[in-house]
N, C-alpha and C. Protein backbone atom coordinates (compact mmCIF):
# COMPACT_ATOMS: atom_id res chain seq x y z
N UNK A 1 -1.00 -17.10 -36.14
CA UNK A 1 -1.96 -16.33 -35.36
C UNK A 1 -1.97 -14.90 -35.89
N UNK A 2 -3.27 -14.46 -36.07
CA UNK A 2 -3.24 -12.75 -36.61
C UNK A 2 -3.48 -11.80 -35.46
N UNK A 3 -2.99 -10.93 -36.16
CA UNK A 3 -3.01 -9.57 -34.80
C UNK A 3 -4.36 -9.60 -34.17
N UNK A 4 -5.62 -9.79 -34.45
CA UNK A 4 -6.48 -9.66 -33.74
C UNK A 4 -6.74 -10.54 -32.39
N UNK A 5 -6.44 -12.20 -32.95
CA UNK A 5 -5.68 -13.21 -31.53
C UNK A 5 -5.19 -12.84 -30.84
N UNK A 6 -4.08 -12.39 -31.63
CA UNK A 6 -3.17 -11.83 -30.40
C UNK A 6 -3.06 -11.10 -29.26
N UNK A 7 -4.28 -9.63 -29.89
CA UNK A 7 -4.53 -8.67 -28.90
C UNK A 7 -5.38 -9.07 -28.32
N UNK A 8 -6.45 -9.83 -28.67
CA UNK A 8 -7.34 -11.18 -27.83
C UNK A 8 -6.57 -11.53 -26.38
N UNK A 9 -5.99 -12.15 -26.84
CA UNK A 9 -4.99 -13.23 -26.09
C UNK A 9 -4.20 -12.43 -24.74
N UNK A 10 -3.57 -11.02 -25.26
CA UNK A 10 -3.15 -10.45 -24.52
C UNK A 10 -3.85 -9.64 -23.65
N UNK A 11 -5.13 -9.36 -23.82
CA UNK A 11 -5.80 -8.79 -23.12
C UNK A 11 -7.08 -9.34 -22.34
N UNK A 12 -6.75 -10.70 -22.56
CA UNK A 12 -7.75 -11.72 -21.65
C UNK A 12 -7.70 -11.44 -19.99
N UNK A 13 -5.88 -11.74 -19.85
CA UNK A 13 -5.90 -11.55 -18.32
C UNK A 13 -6.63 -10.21 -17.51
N UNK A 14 -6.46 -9.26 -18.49
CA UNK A 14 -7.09 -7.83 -17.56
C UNK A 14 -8.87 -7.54 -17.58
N UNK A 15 -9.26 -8.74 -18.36
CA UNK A 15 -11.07 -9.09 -18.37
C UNK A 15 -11.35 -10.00 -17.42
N UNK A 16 -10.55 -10.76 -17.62
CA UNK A 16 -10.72 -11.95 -16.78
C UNK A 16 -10.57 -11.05 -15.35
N UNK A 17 -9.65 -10.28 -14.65
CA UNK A 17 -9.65 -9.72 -13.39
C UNK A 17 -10.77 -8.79 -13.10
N UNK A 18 -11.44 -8.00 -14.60
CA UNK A 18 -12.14 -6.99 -14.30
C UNK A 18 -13.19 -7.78 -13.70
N UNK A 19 -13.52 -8.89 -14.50
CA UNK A 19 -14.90 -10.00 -13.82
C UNK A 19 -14.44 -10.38 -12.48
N UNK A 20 -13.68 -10.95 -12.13
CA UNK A 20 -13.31 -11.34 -10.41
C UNK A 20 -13.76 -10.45 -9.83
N UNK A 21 -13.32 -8.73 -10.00
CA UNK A 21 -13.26 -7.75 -9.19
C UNK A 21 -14.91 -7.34 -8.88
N UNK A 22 -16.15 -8.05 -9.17
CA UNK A 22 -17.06 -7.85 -8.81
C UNK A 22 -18.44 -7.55 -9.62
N UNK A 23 -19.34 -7.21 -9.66
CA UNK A 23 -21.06 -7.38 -10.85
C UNK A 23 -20.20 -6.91 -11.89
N UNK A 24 -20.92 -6.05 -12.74
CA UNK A 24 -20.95 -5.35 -13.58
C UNK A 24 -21.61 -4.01 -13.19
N UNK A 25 -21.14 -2.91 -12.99
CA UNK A 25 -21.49 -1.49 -12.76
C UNK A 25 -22.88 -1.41 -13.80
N UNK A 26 -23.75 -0.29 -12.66
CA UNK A 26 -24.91 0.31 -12.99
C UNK A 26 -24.89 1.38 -12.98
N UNK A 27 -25.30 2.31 -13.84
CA UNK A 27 -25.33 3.82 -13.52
C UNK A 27 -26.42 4.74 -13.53
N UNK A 28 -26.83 5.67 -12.79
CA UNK A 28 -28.46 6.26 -13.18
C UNK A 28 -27.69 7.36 -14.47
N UNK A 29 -28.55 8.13 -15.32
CA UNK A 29 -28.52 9.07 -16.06
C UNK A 29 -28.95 10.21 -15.87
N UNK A 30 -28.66 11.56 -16.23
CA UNK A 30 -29.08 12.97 -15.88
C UNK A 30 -28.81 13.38 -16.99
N UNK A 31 -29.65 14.54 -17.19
CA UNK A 31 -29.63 15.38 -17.60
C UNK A 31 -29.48 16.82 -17.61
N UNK A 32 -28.33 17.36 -17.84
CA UNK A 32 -27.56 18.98 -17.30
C UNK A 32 -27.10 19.63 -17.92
N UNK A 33 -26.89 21.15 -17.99
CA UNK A 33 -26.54 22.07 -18.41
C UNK A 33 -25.04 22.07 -17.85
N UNK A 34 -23.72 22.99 -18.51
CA UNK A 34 -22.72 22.97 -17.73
C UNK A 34 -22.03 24.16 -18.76
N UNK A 35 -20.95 24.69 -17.64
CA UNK A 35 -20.53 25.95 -18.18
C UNK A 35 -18.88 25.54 -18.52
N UNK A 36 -18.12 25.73 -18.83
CA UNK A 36 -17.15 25.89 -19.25
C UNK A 36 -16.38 26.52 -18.12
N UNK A 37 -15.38 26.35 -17.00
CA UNK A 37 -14.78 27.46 -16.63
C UNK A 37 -13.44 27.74 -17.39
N UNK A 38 -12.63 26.36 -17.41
CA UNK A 38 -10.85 26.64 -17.84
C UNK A 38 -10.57 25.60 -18.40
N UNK A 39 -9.86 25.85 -19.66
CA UNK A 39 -9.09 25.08 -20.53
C UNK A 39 -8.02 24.66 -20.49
N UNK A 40 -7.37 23.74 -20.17
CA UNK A 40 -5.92 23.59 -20.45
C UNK A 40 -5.32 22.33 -20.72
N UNK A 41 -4.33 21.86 -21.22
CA UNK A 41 -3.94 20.76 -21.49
C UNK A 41 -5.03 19.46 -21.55
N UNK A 42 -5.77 19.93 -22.94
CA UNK A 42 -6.75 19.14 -23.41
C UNK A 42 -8.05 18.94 -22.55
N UNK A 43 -7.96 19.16 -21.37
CA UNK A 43 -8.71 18.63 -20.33
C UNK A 43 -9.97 20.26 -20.62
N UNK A 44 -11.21 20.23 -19.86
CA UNK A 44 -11.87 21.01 -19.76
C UNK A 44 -12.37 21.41 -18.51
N UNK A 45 -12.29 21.93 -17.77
CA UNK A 45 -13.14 22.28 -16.65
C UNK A 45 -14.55 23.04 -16.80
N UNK A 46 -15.39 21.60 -16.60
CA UNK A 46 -16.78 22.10 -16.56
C UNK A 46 -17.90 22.21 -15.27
N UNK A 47 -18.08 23.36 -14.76
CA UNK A 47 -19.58 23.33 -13.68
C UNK A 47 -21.15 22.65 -13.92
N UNK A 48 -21.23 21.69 -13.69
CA UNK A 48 -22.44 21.10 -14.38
C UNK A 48 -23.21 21.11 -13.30
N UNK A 49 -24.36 22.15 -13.63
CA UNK A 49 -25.77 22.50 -13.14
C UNK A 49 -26.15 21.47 -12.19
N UNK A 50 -26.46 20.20 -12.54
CA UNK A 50 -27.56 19.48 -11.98
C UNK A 50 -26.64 18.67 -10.35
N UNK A 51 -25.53 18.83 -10.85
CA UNK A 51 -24.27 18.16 -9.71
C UNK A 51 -23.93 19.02 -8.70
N UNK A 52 -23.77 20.43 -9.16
CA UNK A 52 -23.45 21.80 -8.10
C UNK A 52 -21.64 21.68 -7.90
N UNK A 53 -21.09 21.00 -8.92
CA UNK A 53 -19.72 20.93 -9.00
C UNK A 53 -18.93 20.85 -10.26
N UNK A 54 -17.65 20.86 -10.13
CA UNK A 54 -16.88 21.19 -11.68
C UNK A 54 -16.40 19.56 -11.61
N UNK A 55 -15.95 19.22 -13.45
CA UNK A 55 -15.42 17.87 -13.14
C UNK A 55 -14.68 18.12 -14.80
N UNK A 56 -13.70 17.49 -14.65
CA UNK A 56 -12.68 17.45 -15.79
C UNK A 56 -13.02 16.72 -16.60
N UNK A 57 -13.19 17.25 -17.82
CA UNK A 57 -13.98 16.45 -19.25
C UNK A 57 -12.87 16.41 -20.02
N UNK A 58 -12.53 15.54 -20.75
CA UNK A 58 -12.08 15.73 -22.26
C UNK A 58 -12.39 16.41 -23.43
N UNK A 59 -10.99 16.97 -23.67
CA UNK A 59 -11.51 18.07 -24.95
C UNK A 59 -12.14 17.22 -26.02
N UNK A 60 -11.77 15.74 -26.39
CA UNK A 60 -11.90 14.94 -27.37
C UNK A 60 -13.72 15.09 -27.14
N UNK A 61 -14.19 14.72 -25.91
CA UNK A 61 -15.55 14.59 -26.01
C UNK A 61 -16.91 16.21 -26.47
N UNK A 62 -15.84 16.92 -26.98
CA UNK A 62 -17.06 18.06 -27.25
C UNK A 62 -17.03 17.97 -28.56
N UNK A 63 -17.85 18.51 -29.49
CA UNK A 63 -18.34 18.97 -31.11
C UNK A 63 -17.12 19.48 -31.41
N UNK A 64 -16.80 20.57 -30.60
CA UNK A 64 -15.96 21.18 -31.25
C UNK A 64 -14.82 21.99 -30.06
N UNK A 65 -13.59 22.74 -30.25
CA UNK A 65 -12.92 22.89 -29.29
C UNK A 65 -13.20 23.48 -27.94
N UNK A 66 -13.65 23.36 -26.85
CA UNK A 66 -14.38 24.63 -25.41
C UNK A 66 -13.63 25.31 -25.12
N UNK A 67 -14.40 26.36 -25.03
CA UNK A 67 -13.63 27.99 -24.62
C UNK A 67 -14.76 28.25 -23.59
N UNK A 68 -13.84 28.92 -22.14
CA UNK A 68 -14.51 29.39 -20.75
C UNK A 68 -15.57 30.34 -21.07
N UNK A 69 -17.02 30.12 -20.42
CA UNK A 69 -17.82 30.83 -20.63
C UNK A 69 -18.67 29.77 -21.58
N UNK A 70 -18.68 29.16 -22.72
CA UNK A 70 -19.33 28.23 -22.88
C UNK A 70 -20.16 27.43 -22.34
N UNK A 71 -21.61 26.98 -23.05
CA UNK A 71 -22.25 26.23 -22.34
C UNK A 71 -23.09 24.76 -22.99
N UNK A 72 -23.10 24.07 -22.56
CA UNK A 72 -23.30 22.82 -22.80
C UNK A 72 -24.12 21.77 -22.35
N UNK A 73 -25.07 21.02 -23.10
CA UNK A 73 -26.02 20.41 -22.69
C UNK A 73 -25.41 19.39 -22.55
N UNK A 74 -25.54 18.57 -21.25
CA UNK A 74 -24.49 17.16 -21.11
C UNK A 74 -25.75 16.25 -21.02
N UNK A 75 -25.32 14.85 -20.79
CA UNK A 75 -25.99 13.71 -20.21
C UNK A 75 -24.91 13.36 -19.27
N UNK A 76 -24.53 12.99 -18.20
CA UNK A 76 -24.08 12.58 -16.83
C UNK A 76 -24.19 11.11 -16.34
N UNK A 77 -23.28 9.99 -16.84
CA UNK A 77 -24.02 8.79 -16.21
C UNK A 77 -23.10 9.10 -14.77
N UNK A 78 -23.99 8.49 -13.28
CA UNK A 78 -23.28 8.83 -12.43
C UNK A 78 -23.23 7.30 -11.73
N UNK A 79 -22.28 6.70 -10.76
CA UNK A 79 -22.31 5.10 -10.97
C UNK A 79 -23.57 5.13 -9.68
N UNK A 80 -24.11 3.90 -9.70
CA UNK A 80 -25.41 3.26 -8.49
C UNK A 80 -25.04 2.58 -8.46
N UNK A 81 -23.99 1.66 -9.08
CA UNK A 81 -23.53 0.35 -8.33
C UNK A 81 -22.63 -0.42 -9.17
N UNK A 82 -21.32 -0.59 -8.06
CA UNK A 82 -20.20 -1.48 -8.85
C UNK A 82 -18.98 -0.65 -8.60
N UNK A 83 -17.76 -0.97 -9.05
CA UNK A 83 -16.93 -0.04 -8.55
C UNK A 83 -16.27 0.44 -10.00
N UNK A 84 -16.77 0.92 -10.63
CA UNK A 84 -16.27 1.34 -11.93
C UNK A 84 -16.20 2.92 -11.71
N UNK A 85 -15.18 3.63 -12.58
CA UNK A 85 -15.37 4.90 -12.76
C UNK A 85 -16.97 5.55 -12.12
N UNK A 86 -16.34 6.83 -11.54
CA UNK A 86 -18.05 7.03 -10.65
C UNK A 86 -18.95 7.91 -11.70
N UNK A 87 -18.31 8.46 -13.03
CA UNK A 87 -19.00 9.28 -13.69
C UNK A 87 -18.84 9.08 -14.84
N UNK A 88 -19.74 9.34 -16.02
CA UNK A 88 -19.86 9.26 -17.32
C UNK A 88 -20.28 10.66 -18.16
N UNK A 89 -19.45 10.56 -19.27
CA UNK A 89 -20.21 12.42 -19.70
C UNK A 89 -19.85 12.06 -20.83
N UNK A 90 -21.61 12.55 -21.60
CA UNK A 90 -21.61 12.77 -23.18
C UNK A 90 -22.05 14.78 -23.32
N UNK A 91 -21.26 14.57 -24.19
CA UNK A 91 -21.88 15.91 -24.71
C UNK A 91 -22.48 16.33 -25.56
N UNK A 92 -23.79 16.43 -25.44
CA UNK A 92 -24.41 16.34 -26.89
C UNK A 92 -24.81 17.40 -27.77
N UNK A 93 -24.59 18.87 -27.27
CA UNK A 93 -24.50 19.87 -28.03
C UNK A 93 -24.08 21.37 -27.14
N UNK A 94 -23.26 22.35 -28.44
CA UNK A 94 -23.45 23.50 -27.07
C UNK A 94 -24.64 24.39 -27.47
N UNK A 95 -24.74 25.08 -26.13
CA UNK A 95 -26.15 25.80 -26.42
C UNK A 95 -25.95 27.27 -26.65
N UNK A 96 -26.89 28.09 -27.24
CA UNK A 96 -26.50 29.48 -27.59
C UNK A 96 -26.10 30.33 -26.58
């Protein structure tokens, strides 16, 4: 058996439960501006415009490293149905 089986194999049981646990999640999409407040341990704290609240992003998900005061054009998936994670965030560029 090759490693790819394997990790197959081993990771059947936690698909197989995600399906029991109910549909498949839906999410609407937005479109928002968001500011940067605080950096720290990889994480980002961003205020995003269209929500009227801050929400912890990953540093991995920006262009390039965020510094407070920064601003950023996001897309926002937010969930409508299913019980999956309630939010989604791409970042698709920062703005001047």
């Amino acid at each position: 058996m090759n490693i790819r089986h394997s990790l197959t194999l081993a990771l059947l049981p936690f698909l197989v439960a995600c399906n029991q646990a109910g549909e498949p999640c839906e999410y609407t999409e937005l479109e928002t501006t968001g500011t940067v407040q605080t950096v720290a341990d990889e994480k980002a704290v961003v205020l995003l415009a269209a929500l009227g609240n801050t929400h912890i992003i990953d540093e991995v998900r920006f262009p390039e490293l965020p510094k407070p005061g920064q601003q950023y054009h996001f897309i926002v998936q937010t969930i409508a149905k299913g019980s999956c994670a309630p939010y989604a965030y791409r970042v698709v560029k920062r703005l001047p």
